[in-house]
Protein backbone atom coordinates (compact mmCIF):
# COMPACT_ATOMS: atom_id res chain seq x y z
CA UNK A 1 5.12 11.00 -53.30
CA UNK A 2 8.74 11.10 -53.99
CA UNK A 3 11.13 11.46 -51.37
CA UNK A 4 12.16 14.67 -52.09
CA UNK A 5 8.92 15.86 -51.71
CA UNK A 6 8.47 14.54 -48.59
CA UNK A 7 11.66 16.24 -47.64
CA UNK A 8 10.48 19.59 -48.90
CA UNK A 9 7.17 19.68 -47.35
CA UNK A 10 8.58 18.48 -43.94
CA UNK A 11 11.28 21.46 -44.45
CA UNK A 12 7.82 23.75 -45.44
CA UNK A 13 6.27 22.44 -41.94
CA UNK A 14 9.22 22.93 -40.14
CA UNK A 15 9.14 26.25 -41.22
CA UNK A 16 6.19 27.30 -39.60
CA UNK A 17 6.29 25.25 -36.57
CA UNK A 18 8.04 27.23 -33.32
CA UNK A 19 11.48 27.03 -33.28
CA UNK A 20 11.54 25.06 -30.15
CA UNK A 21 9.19 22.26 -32.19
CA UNK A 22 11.12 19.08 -33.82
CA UNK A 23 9.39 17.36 -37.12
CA UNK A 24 10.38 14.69 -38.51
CA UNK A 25 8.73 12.12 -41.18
CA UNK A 26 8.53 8.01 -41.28
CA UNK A 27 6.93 5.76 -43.66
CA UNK A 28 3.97 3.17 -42.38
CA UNK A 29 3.27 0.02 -43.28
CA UNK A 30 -0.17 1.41 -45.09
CA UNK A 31 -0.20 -0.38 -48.23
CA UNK A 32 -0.77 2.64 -50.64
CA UNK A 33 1.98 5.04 -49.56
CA UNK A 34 1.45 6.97 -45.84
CA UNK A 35 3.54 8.14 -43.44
CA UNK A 36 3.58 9.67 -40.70
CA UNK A 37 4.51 13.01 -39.37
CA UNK A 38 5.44 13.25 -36.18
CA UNK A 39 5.28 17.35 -34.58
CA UNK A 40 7.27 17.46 -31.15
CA UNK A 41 5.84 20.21 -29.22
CA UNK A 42 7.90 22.08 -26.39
CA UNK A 43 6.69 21.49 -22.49
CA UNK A 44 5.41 25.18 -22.54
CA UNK A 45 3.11 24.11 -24.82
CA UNK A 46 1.17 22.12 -22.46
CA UNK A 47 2.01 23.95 -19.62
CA UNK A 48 0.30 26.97 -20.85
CA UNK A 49 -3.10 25.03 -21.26
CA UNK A 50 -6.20 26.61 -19.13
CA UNK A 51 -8.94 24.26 -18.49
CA UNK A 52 -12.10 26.54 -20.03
CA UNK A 53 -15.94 25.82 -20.43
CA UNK A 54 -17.27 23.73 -22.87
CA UNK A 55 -19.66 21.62 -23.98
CA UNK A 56 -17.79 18.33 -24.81
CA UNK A 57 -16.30 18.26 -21.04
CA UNK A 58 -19.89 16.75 -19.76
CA UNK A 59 -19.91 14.44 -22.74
CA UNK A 60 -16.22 13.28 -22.26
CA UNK A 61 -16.45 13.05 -18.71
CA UNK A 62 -16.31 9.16 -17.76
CA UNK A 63 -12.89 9.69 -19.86
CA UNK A 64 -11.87 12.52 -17.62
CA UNK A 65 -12.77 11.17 -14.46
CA UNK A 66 -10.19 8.22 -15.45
CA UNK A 67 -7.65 10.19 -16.33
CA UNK A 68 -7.06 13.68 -15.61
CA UNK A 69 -4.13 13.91 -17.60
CA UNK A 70 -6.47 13.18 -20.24
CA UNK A 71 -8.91 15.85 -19.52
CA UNK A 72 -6.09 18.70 -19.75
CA UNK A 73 -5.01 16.91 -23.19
CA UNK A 74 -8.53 17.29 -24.84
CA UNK A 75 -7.55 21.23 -23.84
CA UNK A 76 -4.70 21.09 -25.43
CA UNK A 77 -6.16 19.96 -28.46
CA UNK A 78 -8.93 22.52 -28.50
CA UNK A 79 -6.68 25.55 -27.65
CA UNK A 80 -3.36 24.96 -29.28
CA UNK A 81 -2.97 22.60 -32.01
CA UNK A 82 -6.85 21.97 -33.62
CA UNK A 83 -7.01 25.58 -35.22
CA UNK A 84 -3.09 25.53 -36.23
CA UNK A 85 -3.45 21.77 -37.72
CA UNK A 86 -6.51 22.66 -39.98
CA UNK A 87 -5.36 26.20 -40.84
CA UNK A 88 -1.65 25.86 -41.31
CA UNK A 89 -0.47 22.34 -41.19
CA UNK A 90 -3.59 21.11 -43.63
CA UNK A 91 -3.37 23.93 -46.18
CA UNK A 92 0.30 22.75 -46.67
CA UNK A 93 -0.09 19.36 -47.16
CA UNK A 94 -2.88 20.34 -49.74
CA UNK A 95 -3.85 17.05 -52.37
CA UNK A 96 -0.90 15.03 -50.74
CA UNK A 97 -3.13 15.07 -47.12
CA UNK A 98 -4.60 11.04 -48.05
CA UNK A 99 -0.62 10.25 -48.21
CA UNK A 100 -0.05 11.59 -44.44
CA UNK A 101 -0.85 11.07 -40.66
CA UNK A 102 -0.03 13.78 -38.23
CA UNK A 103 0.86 13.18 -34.96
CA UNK A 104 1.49 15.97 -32.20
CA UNK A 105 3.18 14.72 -29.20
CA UNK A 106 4.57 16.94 -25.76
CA UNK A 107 6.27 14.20 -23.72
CA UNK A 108 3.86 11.32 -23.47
CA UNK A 109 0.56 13.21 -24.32
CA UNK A 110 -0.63 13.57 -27.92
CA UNK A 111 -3.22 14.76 -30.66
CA UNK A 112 -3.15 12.31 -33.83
CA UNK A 113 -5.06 13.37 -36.86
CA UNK A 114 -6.23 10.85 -39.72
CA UNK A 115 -8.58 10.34 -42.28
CA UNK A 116 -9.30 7.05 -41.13
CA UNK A 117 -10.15 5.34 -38.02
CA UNK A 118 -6.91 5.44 -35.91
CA UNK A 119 -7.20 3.29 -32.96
CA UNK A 120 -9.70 0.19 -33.73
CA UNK A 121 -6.83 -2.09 -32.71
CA UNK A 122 -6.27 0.12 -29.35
CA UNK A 123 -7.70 -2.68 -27.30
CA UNK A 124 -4.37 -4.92 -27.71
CA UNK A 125 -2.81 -2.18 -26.06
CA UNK A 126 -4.91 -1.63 -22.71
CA UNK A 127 -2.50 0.14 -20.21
CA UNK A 128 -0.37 1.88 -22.64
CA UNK A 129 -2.97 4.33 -24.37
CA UNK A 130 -5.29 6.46 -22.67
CA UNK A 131 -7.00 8.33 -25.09
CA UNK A 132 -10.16 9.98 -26.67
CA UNK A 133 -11.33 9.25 -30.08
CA UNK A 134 -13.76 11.77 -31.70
CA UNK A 135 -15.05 12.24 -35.51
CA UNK A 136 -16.09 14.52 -37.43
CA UNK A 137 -16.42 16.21 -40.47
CA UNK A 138 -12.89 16.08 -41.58
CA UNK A 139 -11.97 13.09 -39.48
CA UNK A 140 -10.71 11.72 -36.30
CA UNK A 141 -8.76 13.21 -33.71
CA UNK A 142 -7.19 11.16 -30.93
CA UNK A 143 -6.02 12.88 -28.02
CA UNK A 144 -4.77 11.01 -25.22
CA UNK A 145 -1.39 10.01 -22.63
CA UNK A 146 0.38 6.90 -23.08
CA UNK A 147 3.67 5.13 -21.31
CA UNK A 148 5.62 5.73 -24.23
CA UNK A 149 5.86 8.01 -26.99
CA UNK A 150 8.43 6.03 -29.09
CA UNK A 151 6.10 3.29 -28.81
CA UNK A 152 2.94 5.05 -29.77
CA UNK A 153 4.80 5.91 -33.15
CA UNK A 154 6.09 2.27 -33.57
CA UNK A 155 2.36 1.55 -33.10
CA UNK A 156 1.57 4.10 -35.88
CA UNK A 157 3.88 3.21 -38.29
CA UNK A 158 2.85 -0.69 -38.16
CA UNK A 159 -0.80 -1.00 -37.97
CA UNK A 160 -2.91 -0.06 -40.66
CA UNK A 161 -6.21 -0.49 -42.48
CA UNK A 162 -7.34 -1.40 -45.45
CA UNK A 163 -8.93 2.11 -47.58
């Protein structure tokens, strides 16, 4: 993609994002053109979470015994950004989707989204990610706490994968 249409797609997801919500766009080291998108969600965001029933708490639970933080963050994901990434943020990066990775931080927690496994090179980084990997049909979603937002994205934007 051209840079301008990078620009004008960040402007288009800007757009739709809260007010309160900073996005911003930098390029990877992924050998066939990615970057990554980076969707700074207010406090209140997380804040408003509720912890509700479900059937992937059980499943998830040696994760959430570990980390409570964690366990609140797999809410997060489920009530506030899962439906919004697939039905608004998705639809808008339409074909150009392969060219991005979203990430959706609110202080040090996140939700990443790829195409492609995310985290096989988390283990180099024991103590600074806590997170939850899960797949499915449309890909994987990592939600999880780490020390250091800033270096989560340095992370993102240097490590890749061969497609």
């Amino acid at each position: 993609m051209k840079r301008e249409e990078i620009f004008a797609l960040i402007e288009r997801i800007q757009a739709v994002c809260p007010p309160e919500c900073k996005v911003e766009t930098v390029p990877t080291k992924q050998p066939n053109d990615v970057h990554l998108i980076i969707i700074q969600r207010p406090a209140t965001d997380f804040d408003e979470v509720t912890e509700t029933s479900d059937t992937q708490v059980e499943e998830y639970k040696s994760f959430f015994e570990r980390n409570l933080v964690l366990r609140k963050v797999y809410f997060w994901e489920l009530q506030k950004i899962r439906r919004w990434h697939y039905e608004t943020i998705l639809p808008l990066l339409g074909d150009a989707a392969t060219h991005f990775k979203v990430l959706y931080c609110c202080g040090n927690k996140f939700v990443a989204y790829e195409r492609f496994t995310l985290f096989d090179y988390a283990e180099n980084y024991a103590g600074v990610f806590d997170y939850l990997g899960v797949k499915d049909q449309r890909g994987y979603r990592w939600m999880g706490v780490c020390r250091n937002i800033d270096m989560l994205i340095g992370v993102l934007m240097t490590t890749y994968q061969e497609l």
